[in-house]
N, C-alpha and C. Protein backbone atom coordinates (compact mmCIF):
# COMPACT_ATOMS: atom_id res chain seq x y z
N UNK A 1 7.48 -4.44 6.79
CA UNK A 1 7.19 -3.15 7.33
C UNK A 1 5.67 -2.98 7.35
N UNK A 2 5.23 -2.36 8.34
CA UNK A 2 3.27 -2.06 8.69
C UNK A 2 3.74 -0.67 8.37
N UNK A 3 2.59 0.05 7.55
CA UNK A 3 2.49 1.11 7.78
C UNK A 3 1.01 1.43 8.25
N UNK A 4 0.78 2.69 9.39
CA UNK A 4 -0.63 2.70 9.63
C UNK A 4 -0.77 3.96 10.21
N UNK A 5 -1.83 4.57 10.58
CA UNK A 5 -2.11 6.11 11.06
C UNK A 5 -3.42 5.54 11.61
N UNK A 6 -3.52 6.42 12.71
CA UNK A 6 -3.84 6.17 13.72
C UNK A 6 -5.33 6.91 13.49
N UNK A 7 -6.09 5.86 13.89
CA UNK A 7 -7.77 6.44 13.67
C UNK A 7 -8.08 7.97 13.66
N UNK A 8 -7.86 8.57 15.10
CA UNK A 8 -8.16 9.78 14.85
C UNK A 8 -7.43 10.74 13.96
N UNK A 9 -6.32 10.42 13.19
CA UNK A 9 -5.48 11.23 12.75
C UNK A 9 -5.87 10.81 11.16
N UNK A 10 -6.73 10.17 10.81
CA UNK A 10 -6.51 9.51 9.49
C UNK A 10 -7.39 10.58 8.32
N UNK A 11 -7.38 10.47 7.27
CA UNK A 11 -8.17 11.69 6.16
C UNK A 11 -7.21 13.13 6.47
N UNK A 12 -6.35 12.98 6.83
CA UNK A 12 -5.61 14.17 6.65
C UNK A 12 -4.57 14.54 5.81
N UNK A 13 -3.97 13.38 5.07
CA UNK A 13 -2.85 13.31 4.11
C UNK A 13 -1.97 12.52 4.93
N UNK A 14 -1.77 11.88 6.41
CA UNK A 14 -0.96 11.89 6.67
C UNK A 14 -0.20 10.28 6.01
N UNK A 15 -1.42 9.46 5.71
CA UNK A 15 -0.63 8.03 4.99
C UNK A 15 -0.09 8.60 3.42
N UNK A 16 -0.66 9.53 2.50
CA UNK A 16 0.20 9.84 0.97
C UNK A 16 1.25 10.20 1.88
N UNK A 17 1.85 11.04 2.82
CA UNK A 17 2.81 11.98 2.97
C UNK A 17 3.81 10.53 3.62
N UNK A 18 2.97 9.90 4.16
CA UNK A 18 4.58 8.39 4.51
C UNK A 18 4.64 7.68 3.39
N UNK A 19 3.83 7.35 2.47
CA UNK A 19 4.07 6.77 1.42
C UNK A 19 4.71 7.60 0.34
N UNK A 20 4.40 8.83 0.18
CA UNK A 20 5.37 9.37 -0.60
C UNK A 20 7.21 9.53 -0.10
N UNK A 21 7.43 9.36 1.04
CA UNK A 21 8.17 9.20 1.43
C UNK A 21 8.84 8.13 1.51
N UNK A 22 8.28 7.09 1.37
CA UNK A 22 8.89 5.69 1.26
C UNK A 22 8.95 5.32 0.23
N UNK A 23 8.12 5.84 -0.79
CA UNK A 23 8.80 5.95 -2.48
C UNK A 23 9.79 6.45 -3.05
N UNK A 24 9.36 7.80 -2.59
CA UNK A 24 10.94 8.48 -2.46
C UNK A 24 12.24 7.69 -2.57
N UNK A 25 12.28 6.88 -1.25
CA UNK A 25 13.62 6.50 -0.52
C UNK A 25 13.72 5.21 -1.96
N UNK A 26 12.41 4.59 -1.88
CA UNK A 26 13.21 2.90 -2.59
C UNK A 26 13.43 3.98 -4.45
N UNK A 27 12.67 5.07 -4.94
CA UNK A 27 13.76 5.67 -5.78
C UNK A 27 14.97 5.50 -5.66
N UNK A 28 15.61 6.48 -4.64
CA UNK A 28 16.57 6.78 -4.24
C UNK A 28 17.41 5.88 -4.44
N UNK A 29 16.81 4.86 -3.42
CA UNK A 29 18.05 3.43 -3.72
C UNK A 29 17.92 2.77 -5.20
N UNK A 30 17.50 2.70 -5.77
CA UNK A 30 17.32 1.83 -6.99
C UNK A 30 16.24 1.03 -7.40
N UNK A 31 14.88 1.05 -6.59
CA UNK A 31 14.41 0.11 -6.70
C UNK A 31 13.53 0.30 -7.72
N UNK A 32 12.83 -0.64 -8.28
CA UNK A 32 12.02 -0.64 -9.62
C UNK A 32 10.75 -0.91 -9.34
N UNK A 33 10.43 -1.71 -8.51
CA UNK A 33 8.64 -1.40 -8.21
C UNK A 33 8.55 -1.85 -6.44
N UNK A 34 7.31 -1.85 -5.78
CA UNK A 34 7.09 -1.85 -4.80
C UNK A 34 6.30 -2.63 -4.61
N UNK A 35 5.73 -3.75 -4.27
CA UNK A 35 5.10 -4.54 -3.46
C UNK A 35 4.18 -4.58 -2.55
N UNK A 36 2.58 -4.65 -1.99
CA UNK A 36 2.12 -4.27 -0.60
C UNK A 36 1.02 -5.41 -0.64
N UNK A 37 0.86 -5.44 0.40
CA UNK A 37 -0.64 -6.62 1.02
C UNK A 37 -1.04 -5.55 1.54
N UNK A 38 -2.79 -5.63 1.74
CA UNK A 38 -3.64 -4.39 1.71
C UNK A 38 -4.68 -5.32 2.43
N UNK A 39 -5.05 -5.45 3.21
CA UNK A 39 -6.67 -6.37 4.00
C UNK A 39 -7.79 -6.00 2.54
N UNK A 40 -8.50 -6.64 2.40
CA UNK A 40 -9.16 -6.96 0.74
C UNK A 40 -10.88 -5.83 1.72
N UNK A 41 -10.55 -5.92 2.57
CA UNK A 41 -12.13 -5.26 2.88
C UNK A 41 -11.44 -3.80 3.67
N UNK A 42 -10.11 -3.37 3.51
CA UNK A 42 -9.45 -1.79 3.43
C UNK A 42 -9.50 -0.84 2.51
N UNK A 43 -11.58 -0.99 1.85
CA UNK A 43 -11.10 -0.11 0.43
C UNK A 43 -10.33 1.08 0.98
N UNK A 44 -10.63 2.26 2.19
CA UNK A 44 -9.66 3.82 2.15
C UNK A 44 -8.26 3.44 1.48
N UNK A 45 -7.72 2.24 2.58
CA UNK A 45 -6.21 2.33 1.45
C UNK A 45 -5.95 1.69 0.51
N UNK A 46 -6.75 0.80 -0.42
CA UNK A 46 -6.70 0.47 -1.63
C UNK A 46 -7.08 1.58 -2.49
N UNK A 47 -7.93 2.52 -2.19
CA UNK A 47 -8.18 3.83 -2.91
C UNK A 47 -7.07 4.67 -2.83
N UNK A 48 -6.40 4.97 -1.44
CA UNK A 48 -4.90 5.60 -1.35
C UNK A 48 -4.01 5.20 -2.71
N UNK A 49 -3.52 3.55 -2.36
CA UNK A 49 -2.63 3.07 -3.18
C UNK A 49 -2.56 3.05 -4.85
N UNK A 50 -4.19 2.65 -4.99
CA UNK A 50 -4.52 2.96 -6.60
C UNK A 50 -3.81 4.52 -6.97
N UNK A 51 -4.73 5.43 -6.11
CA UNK A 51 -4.66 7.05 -6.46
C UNK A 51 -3.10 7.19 -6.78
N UNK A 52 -1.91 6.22 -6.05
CA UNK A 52 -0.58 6.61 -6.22
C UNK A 52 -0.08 5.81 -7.47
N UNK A 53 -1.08 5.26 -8.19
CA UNK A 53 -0.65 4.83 -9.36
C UNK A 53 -0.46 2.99 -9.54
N UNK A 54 -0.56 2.12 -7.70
CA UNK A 54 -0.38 0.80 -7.94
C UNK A 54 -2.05 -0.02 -8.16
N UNK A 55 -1.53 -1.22 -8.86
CA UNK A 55 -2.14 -1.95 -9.47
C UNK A 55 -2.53 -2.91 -8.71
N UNK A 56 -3.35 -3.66 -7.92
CA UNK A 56 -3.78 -5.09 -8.15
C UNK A 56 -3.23 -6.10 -8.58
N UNK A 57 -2.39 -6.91 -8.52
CA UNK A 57 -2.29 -8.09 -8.92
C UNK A 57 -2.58 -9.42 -8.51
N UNK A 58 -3.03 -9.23 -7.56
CA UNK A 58 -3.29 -10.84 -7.14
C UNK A 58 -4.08 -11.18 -5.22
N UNK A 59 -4.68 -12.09 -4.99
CA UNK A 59 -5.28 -12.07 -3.93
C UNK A 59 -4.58 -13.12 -3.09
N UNK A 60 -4.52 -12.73 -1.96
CA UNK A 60 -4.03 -14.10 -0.58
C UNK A 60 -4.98 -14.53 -0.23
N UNK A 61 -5.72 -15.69 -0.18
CA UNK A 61 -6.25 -16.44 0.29
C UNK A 61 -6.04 -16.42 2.18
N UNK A 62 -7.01 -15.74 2.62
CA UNK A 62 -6.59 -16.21 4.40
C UNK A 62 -5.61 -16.08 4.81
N UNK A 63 -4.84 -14.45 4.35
CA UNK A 63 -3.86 -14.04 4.43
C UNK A 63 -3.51 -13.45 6.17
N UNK A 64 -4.48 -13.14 6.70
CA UNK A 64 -4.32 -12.57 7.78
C UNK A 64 -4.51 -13.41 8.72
N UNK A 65 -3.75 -13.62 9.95
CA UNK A 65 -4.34 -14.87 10.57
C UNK A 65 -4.98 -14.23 11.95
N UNK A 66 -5.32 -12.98 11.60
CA UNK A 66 -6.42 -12.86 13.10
C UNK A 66 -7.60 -13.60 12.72
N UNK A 67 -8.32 -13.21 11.52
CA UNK A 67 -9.38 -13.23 10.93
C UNK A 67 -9.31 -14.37 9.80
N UNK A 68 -8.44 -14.42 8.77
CA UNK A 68 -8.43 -15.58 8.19
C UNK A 68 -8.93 -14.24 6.97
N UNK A 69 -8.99 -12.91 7.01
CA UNK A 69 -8.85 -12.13 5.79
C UNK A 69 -8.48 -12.23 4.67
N UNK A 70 -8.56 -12.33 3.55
CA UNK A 70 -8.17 -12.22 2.61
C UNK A 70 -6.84 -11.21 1.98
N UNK A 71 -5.87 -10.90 1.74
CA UNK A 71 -5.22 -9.59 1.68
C UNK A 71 -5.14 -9.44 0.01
N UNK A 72 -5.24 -8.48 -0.57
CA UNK A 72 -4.64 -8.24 -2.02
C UNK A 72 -3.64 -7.72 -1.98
N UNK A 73 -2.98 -7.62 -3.64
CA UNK A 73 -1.37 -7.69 -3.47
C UNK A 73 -1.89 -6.37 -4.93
N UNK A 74 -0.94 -5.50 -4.03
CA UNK A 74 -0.93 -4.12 -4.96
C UNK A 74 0.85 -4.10 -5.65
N UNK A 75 0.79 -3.50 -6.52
CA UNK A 75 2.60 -3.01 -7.43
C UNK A 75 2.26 -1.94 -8.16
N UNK A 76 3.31 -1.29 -7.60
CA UNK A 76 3.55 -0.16 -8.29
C UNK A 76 5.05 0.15 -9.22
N UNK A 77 4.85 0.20 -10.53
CA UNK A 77 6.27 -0.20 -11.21
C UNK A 77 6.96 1.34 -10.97
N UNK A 78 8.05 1.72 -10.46
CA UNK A 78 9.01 2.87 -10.21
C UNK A 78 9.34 3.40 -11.57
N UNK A 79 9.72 2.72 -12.70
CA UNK A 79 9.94 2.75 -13.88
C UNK A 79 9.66 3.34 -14.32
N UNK A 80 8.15 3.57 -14.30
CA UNK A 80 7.16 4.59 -15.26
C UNK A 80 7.07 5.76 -14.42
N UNK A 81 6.87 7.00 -14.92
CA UNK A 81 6.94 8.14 -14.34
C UNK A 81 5.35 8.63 -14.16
C-alpha cells in the first residue's frame, strides 16, 4: 500500500488523519505492530511517523529504484498504548 497527499494539500493533518485511520483498522483486526519504508531523505514523514510513536529500525540499501534511494524501515508496536 502507498500512502501520499498531494503537494498542495499537505501540512494540513491530512496524512495523521489516514494514518490514524489505518491504525485504527489493523487494531481492529488484530494486528500487533505495523511496518513502513519511508524514502531516507522524507524527513516531513519520518517526523509524522516518529510523532505517532514508530521507531526506526533498519535501512534499505537502494531501496527505490527510480533513484537508487535509500528507504528506512519504521515499526510501530500496537501493543503498547
Amino acid at each position: 500500500m502507498t500512502l501520499a497527499v498531494r503537494p498542495e494539500c499537505r501540512r494540513h493533518g491530512l496524512g495523521r488523519r489516514l494514518m490514524d485511520g489505518l491504525l485504527a483498522e489493523a487494531r481492529r483486526r488484530g494486528a500487533e505492530e505495523v511496518t513502513l519504508e519511508v524514502r531516507a531523505g522524507n524527513t516531513p514523514a519520518q517526523g509524522l511517523y516518529a510523532s505517532m510513536g514508530f521507531l526506526a529500525v533498519a535501512r534499505r540499501r537502494g531501496y527505490y529504484p527510480d533513484n537508487s534511494e535509500d528507504a528506512l524501515v519504521m515499526r510501530l508496536d500496537l501493543t503498547r498504548k
